[in-house]
PDB file of N, CA and C in Angstrom:
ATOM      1  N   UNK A   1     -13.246  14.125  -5.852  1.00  0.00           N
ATOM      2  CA  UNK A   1     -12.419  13.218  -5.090  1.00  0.00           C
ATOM      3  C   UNK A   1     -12.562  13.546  -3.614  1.00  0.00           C
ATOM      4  N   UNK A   2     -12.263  12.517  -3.266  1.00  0.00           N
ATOM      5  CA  UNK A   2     -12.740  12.422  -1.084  1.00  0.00           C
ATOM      6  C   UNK A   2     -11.416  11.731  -1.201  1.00  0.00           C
ATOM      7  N   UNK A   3     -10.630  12.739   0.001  1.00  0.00           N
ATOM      8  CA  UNK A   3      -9.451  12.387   0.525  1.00  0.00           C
ATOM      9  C   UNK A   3      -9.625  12.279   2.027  1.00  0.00           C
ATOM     10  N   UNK A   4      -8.965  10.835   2.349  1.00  0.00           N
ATOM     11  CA  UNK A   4      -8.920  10.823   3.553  1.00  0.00           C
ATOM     12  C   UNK A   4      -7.434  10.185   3.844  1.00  0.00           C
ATOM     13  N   UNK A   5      -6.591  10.782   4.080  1.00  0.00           N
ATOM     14  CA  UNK A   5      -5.136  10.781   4.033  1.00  0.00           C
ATOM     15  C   UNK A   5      -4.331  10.766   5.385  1.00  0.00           C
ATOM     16  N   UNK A   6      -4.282   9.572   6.063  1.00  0.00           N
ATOM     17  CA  UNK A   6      -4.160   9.296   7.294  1.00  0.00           C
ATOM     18  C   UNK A   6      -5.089   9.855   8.288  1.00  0.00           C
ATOM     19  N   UNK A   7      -5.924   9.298   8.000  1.00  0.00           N
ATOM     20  CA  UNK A   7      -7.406   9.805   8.994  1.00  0.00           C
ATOM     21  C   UNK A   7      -8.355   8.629   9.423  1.00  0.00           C
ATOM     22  N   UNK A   8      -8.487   7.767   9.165  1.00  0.00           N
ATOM     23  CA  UNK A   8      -9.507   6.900   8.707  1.00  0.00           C
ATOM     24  C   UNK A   8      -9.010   5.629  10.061  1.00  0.00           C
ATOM     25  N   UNK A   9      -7.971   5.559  10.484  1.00  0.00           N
ATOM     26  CA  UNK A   9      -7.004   5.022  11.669  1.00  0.00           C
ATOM     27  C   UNK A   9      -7.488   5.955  13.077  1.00  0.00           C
ATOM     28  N   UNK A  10      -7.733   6.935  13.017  1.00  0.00           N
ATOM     29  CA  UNK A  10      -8.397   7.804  14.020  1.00  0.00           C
ATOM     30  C   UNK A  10      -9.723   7.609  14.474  1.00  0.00           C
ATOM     31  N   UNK A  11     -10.117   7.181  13.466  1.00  0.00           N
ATOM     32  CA  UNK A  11     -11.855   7.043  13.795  1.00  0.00           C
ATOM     33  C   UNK A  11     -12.223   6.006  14.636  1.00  0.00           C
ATOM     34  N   UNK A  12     -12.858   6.037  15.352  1.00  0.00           N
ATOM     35  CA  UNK A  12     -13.495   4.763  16.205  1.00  0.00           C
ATOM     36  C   UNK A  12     -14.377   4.032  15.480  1.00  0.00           C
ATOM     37  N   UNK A  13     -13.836   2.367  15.642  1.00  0.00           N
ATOM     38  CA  UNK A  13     -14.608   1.793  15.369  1.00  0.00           C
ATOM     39  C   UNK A  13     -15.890   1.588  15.004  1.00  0.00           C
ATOM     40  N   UNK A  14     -16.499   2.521  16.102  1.00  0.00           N
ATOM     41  CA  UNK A  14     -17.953   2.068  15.592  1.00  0.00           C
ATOM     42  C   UNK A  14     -18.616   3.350  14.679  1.00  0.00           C
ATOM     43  N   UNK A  15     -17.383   4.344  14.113  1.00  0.00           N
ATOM     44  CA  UNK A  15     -17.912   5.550  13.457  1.00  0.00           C
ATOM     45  C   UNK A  15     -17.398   5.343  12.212  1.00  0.00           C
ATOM     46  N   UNK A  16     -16.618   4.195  11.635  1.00  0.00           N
ATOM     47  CA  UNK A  16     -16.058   3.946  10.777  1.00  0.00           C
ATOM     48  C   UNK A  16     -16.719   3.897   9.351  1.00  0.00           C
ATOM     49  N   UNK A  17     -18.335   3.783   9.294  1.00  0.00           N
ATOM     50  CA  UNK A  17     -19.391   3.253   8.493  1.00  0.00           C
ATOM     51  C   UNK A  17     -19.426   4.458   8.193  1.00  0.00           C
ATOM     52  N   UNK A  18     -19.515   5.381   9.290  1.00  0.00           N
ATOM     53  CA  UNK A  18     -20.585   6.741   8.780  1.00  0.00           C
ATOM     54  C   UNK A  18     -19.635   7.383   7.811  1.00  0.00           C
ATOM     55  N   UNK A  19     -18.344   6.995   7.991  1.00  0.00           N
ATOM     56  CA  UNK A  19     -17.225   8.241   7.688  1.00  0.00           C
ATOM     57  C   UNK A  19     -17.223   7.704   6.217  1.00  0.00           C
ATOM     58  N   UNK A  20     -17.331   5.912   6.073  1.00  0.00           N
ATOM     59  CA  UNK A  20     -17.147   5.800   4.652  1.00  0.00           C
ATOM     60  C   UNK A  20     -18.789   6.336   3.983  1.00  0.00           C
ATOM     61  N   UNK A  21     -19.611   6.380   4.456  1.00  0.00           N
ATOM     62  CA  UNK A  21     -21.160   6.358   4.285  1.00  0.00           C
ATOM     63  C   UNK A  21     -20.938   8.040   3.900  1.00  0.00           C
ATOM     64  N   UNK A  22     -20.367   8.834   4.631  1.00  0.00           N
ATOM     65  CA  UNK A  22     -20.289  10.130   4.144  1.00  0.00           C
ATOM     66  C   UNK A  22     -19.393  10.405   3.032  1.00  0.00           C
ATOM     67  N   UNK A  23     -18.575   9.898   2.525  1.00  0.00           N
ATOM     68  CA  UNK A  23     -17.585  10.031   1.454  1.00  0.00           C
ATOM     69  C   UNK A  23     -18.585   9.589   0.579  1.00  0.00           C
ATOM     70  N   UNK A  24     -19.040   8.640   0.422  1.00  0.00           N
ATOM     71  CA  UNK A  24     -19.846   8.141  -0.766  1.00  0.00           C
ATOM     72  C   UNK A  24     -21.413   8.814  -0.836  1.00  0.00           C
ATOM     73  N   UNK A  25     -21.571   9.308   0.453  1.00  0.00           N
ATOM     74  CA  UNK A  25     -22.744  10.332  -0.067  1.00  0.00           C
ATOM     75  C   UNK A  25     -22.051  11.499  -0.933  1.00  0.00           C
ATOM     76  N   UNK A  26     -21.252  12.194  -0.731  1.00  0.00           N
ATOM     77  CA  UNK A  26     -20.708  13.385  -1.443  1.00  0.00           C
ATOM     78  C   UNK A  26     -20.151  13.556  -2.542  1.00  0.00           C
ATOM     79  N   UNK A  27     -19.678  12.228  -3.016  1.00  0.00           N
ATOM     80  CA  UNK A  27     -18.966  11.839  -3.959  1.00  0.00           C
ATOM     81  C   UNK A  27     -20.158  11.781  -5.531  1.00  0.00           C
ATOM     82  N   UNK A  28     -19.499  12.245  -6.231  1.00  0.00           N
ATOM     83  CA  UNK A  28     -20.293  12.255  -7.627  1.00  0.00           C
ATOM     84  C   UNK A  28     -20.450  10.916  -8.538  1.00  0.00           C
ATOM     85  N   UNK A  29     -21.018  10.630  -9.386  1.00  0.00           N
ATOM     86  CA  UNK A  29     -21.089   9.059  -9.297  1.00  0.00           C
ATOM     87  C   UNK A  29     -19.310   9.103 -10.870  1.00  0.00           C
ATOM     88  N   UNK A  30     -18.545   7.882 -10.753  1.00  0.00           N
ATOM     89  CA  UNK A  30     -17.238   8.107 -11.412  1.00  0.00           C
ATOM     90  C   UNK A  30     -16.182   8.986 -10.405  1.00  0.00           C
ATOM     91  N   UNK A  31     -17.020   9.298  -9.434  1.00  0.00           N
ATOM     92  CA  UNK A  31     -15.746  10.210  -8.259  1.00  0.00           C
ATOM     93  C   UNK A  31     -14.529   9.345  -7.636  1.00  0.00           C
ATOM     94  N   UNK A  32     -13.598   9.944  -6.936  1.00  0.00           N
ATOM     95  CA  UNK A  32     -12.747   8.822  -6.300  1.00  0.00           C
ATOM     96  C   UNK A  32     -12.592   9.081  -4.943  1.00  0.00           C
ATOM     97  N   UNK A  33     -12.262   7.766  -3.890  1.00  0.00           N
ATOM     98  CA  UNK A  33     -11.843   8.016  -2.506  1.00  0.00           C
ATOM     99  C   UNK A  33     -10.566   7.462  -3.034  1.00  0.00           C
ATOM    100  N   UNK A  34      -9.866   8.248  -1.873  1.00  0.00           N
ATOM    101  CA  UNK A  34      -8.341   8.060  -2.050  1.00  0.00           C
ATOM    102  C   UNK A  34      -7.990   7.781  -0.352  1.00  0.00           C
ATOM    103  N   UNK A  35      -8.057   6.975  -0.023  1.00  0.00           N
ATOM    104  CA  UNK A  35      -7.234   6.435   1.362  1.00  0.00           C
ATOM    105  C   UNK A  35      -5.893   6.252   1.816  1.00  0.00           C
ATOM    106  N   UNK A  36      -5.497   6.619   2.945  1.00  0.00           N
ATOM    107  CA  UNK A  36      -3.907   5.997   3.080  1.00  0.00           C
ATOM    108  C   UNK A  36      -4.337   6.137   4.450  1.00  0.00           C
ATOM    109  N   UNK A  37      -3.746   4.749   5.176  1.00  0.00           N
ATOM    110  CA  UNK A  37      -3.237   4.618   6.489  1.00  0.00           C
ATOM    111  C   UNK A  37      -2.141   3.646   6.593  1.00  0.00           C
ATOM    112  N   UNK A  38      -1.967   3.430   7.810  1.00  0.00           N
ATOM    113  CA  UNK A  38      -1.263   2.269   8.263  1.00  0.00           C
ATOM    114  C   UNK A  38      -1.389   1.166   8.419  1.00  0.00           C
ATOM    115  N   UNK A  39      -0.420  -0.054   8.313  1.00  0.00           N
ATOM    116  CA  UNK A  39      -0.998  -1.395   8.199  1.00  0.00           C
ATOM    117  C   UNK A  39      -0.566  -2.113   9.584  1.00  0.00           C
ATOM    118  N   UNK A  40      -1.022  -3.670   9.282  1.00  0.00           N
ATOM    119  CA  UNK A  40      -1.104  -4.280  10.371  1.00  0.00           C
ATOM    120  C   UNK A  40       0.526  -4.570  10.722  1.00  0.00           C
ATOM    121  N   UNK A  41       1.220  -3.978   9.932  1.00  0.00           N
ATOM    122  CA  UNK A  41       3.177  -4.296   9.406  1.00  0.00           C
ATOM    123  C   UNK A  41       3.705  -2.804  10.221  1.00  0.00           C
ATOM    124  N   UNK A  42       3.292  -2.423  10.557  1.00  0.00           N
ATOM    125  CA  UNK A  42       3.977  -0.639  10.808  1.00  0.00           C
ATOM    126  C   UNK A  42       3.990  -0.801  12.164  1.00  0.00           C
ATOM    127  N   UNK A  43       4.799   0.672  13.013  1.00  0.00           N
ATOM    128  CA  UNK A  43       5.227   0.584  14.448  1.00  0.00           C
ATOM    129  C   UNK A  43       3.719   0.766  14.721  1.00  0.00           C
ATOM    130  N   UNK A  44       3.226   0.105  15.775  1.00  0.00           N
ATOM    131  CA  UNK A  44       2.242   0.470  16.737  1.00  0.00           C
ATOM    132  C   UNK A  44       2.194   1.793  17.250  1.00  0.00           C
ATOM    133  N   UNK A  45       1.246   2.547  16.887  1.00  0.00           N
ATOM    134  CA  UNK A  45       1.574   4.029  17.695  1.00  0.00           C
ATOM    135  C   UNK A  45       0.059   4.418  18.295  1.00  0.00           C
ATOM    136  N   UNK A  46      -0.075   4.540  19.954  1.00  0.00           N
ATOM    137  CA  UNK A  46      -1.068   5.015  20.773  1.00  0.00           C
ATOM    138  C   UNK A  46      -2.235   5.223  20.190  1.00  0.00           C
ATOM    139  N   UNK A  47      -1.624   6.218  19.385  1.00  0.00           N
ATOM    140  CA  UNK A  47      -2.492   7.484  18.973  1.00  0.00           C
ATOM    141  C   UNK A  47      -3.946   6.927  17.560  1.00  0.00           C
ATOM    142  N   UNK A  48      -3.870   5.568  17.568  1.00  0.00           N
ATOM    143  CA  UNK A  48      -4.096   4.880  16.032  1.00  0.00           C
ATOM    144  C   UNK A  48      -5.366   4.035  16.961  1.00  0.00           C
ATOM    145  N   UNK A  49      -6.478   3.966  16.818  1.00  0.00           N
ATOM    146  CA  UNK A  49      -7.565   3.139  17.137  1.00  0.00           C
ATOM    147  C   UNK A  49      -7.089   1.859  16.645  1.00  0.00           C
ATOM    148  N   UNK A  50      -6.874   1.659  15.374  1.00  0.00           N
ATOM    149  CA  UNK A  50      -6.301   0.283  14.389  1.00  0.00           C
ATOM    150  C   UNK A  50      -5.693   0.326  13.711  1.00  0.00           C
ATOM    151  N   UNK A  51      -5.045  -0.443  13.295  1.00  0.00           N
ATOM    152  CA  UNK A  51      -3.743  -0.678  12.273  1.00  0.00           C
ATOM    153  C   UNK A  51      -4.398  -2.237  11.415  1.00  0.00           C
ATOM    154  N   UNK A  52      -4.703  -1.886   9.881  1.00  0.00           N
ATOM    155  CA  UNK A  52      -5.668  -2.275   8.911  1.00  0.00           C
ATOM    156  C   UNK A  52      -4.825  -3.809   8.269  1.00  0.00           C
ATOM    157  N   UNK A  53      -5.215  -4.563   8.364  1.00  0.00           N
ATOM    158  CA  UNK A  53      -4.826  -5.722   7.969  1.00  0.00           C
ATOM    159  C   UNK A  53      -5.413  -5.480   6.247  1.00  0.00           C
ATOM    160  N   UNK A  54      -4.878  -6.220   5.553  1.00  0.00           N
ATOM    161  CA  UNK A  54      -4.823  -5.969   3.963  1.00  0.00           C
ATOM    162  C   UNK A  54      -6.500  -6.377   3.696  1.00  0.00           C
ATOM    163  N   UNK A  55      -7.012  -7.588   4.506  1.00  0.00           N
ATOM    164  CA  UNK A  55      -8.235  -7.485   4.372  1.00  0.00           C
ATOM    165  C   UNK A  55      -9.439  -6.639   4.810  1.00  0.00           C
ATOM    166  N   UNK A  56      -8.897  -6.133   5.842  1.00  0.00           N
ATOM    167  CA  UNK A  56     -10.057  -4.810   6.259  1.00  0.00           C
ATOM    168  C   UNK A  56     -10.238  -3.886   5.372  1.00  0.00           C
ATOM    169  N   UNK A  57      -8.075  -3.717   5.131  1.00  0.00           N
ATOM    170  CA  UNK A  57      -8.533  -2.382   4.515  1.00  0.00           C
ATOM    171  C   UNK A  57      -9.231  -2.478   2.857  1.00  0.00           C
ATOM    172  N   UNK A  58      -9.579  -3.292   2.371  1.00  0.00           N
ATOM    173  CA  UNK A  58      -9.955  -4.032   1.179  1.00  0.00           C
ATOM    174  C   UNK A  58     -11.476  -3.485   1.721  1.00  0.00           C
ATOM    175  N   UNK A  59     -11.720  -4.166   2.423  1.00  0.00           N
ATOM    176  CA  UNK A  59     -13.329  -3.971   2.918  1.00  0.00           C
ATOM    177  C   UNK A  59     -13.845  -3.024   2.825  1.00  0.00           C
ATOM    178  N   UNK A  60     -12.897  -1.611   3.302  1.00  0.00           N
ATOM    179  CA  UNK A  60     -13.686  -0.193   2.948  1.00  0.00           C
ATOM    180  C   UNK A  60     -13.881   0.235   2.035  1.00  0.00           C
ATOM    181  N   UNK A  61     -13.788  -0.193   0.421  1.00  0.00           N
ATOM    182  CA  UNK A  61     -13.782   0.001  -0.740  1.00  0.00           C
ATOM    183  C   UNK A  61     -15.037  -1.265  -1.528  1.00  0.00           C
ATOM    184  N   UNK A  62     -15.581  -2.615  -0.760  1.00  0.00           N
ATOM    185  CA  UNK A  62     -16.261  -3.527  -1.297  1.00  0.00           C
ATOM    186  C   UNK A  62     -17.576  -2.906  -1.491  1.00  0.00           C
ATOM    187  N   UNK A  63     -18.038  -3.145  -2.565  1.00  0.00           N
ATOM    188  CA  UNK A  63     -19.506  -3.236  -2.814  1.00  0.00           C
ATOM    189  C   UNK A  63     -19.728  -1.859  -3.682  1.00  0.00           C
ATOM    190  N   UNK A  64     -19.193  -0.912  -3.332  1.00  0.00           N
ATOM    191  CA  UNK A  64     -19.492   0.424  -3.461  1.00  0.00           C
ATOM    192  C   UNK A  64     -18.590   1.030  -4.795  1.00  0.00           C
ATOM    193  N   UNK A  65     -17.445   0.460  -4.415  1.00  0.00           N
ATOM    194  CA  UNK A  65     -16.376   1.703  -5.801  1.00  0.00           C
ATOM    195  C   UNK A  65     -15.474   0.323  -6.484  1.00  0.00           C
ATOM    196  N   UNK A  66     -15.467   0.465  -7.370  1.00  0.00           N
ATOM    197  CA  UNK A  66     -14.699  -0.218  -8.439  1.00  0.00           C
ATOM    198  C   UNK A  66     -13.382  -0.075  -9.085  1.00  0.00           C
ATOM    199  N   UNK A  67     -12.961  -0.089  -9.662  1.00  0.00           N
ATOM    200  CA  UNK A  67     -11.398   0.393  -9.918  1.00  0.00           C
ATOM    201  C   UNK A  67     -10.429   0.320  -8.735  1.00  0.00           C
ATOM    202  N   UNK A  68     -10.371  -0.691  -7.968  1.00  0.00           N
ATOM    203  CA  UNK A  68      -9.239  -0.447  -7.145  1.00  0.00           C
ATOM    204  C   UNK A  68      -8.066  -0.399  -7.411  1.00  0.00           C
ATOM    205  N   UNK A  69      -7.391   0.260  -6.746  1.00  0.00           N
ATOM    206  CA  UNK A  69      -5.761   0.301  -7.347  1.00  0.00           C
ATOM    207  C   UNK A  69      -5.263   0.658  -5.397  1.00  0.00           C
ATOM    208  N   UNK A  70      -4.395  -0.172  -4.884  1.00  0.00           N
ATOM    209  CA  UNK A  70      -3.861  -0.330  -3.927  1.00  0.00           C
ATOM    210  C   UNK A  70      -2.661  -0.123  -4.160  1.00  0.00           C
ATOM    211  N   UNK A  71      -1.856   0.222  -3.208  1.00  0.00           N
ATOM    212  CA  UNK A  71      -0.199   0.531  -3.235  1.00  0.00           C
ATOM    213  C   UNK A  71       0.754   0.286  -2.182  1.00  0.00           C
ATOM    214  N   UNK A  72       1.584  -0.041  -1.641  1.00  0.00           N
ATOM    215  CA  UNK A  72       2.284   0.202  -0.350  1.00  0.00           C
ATOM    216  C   UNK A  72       3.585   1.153  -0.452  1.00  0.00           C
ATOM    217  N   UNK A  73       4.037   1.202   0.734  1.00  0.00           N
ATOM    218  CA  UNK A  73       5.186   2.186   0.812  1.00  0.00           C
ATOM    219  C   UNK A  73       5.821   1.962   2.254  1.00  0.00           C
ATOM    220  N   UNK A  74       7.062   1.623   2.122  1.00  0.00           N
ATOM    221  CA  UNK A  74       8.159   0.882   2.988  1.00  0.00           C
ATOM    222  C   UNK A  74       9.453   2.089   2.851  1.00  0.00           C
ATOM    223  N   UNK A  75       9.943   2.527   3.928  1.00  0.00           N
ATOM    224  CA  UNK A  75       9.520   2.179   5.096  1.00  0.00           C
ATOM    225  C   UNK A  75       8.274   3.508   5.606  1.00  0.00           C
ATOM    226  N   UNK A  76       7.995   3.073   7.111  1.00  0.00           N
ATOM    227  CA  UNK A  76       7.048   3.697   7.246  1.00  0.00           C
ATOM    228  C   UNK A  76       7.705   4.346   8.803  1.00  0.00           C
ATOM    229  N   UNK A  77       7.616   5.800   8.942  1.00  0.00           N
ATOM    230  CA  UNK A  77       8.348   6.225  10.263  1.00  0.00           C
ATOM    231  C   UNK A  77       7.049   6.906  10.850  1.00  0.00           C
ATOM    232  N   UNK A  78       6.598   6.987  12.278  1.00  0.00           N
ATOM    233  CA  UNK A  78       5.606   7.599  12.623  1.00  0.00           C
ATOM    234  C   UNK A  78       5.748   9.351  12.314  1.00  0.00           C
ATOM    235  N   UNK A  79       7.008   9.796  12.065  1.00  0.00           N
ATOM    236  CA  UNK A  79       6.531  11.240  11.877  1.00  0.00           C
ATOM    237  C   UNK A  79       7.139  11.497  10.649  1.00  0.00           C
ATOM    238  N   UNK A  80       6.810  10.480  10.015  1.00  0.00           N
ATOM    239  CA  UNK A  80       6.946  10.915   7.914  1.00  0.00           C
ATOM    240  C   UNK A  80       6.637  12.082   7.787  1.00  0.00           C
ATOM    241  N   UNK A  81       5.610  12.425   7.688  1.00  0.00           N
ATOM    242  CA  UNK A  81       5.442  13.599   7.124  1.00  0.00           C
ATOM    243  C   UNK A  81       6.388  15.126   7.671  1.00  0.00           C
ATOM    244  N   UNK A  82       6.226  15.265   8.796  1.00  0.00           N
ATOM    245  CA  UNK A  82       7.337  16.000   9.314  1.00  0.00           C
ATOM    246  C   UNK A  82       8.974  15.991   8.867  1.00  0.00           C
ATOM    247  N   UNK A  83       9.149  14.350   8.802  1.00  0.00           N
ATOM    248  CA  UNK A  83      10.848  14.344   8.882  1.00  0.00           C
ATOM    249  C   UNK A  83      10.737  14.803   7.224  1.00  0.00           C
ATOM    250  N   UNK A  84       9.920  14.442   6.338  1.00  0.00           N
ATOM    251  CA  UNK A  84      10.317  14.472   5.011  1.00  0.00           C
ATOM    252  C   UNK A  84      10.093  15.977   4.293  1.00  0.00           C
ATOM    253  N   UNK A  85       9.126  16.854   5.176  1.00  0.00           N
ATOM    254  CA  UNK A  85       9.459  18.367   5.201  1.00  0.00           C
ATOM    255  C   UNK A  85      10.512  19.258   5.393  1.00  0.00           C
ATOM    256  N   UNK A  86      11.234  18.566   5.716  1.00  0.00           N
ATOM    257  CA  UNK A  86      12.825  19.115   5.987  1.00  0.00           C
ATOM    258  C   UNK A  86      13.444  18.802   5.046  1.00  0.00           C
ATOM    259  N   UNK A  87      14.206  19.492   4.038  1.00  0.00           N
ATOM    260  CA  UNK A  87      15.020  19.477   2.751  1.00  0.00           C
ATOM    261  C   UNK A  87      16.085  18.360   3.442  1.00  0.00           C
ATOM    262  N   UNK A  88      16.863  18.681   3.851  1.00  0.00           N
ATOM    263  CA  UNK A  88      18.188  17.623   4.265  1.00  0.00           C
ATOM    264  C   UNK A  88      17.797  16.256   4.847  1.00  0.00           C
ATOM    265  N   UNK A  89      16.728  15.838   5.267  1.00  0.00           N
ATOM    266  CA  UNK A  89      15.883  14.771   5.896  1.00  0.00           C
ATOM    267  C   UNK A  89      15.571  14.230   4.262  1.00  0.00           C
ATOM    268  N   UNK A  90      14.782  14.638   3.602  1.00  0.00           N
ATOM    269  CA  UNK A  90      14.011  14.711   2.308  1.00  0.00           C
ATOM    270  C   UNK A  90      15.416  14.130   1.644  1.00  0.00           C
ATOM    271  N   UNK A  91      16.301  14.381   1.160  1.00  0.00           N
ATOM    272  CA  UNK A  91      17.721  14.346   0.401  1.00  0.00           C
ATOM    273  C   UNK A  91      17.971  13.062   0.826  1.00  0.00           C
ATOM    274  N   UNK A  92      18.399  12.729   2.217  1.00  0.00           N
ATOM    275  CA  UNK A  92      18.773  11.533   2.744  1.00  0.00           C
ATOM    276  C   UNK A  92      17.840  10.440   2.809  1.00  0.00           C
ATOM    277  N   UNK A  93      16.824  10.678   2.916  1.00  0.00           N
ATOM    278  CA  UNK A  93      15.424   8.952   2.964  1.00  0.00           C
ATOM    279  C   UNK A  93      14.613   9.043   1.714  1.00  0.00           C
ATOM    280  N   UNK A  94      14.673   9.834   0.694  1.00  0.00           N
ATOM    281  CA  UNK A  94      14.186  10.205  -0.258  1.00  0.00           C
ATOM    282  C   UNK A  94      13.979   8.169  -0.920  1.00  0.00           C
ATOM    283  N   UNK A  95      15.220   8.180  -1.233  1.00  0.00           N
ATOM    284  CA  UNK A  95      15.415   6.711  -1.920  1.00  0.00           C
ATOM    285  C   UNK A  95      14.666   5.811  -1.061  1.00  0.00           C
ATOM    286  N   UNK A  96      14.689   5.689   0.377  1.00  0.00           N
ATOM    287  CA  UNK A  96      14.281   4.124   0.976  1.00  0.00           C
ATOM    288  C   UNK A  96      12.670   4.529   0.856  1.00  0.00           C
ATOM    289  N   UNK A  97      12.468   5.742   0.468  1.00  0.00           N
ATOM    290  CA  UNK A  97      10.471   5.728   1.084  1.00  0.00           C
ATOM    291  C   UNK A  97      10.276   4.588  -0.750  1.00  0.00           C
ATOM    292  N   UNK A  98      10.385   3.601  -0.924  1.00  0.00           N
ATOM    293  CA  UNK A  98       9.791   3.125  -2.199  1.00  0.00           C
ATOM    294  C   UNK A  98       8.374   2.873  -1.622  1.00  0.00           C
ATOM    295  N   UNK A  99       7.529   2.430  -3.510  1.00  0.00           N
ATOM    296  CA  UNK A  99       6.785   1.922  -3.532  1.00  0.00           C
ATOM    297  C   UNK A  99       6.495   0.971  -3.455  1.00  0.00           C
ATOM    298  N   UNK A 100       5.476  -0.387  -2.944  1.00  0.00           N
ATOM    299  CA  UNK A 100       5.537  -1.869  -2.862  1.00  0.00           C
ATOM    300  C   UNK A 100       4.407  -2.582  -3.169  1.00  0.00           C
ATOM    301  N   UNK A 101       4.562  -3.464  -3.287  1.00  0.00           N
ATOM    302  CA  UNK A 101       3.196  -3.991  -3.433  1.00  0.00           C
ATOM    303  C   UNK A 101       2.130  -4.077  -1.718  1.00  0.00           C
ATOM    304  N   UNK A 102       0.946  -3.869  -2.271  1.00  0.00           N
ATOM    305  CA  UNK A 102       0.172  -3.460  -0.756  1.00  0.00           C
ATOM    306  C   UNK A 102       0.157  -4.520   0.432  1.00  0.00           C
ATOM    307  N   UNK A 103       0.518  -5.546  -0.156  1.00  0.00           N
ATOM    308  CA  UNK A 103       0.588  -6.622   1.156  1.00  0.00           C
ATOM    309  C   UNK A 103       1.433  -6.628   1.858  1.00  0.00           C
ATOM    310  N   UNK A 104       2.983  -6.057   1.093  1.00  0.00           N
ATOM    311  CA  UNK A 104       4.325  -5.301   1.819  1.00  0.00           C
ATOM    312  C   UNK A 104       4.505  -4.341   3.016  1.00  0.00           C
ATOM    313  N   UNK A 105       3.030  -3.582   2.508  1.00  0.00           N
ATOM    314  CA  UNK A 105       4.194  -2.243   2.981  1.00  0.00           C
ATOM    315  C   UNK A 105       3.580  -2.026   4.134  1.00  0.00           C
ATOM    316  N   UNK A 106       4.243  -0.941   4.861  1.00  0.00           N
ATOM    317  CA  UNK A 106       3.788  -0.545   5.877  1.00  0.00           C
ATOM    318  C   UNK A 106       2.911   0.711   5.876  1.00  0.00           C
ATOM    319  N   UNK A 107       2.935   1.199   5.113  1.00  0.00           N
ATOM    320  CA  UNK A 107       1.695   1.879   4.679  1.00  0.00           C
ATOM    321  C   UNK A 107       1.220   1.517   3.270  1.00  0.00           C
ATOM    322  N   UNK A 108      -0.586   1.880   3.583  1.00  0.00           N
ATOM    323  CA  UNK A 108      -1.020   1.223   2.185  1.00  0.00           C
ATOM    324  C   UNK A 108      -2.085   2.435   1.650  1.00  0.00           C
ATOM    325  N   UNK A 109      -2.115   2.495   0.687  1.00  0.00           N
ATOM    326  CA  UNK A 109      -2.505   3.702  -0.028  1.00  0.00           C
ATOM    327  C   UNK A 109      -3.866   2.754  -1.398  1.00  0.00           C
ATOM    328  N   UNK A 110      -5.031   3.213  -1.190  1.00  0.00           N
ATOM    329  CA  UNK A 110      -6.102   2.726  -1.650  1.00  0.00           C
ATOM    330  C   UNK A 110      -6.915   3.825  -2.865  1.00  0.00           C
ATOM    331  N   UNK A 111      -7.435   3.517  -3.546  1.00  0.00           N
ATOM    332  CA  UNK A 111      -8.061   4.673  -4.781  1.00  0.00           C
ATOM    333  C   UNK A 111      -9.287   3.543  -5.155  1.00  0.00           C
ATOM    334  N   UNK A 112     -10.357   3.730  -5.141  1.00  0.00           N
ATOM    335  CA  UNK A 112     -11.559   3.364  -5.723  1.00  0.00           C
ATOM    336  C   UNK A 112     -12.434   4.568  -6.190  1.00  0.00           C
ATOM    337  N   UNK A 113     -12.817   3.871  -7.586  1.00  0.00           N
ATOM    338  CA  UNK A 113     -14.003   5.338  -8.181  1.00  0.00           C
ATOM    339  C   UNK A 113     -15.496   4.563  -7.696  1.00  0.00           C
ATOM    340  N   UNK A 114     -15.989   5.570  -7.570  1.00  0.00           N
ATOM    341  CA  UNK A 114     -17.645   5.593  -7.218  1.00  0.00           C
ATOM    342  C   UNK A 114     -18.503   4.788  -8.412  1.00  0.00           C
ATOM    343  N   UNK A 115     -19.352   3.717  -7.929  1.00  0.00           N
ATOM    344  CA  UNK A 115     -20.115   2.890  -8.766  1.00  0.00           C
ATOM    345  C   UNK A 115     -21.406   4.021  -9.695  1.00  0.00           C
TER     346      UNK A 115
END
């Protein structure tokens, strides 16, 4: 498995090929990429080259891996991961982080296995 777990939003545009081009070189054939970024629905934050419309992010998975299984997750705070490391943070937003369907959410979470 090739994890790229809020990373893939960082990359520049025009390096975007190589990064999927390198996952699928490394990947064993039946292997999986597992993606999550942000969507075109979430706060705008600086730090993000792009924010993936449901069809892009579809795109990084065409041709190549099969089995898709997409997901979303509402709500989406720019420092999730941080606030939800904190036990008493974790206790209190635990319930609103649901799961959604991927056209929903503000983050979208992608799994394709290798052709």
């Amino acid at each position: 498995m090739v994890t790229l777990l809020d990373v893939i939003e960082h990359v520049p545009d025009v390096r975007e090929p190589a990064v999927l081009d390198e996952a699928w070189r490394v990947l064993c054939p039946g292997g999986s990429l597992l993606v999550s970024t942000n969507t075109d629905r979430s706060v705008v934050e600086w730090k993000h080259d792009r924010h993936y419309s449901q069809e892009r992010f579809r795109g990084l998975f065409v041709d190549r891996f099969h089995e898709l299984r997409l997901v979303g997750l509402v709500p989406y705070f720019p420092t999730l991961r941080a606030w939800l490391g904190a036990p008493l943070v974790w206790r209190l937003f635990r319930d609103r982080l649901r799961p959604c369907d991927a056209d929903e959410g503000q983050v979208v979470i992608g799994v394709g296995r290798k052709r």
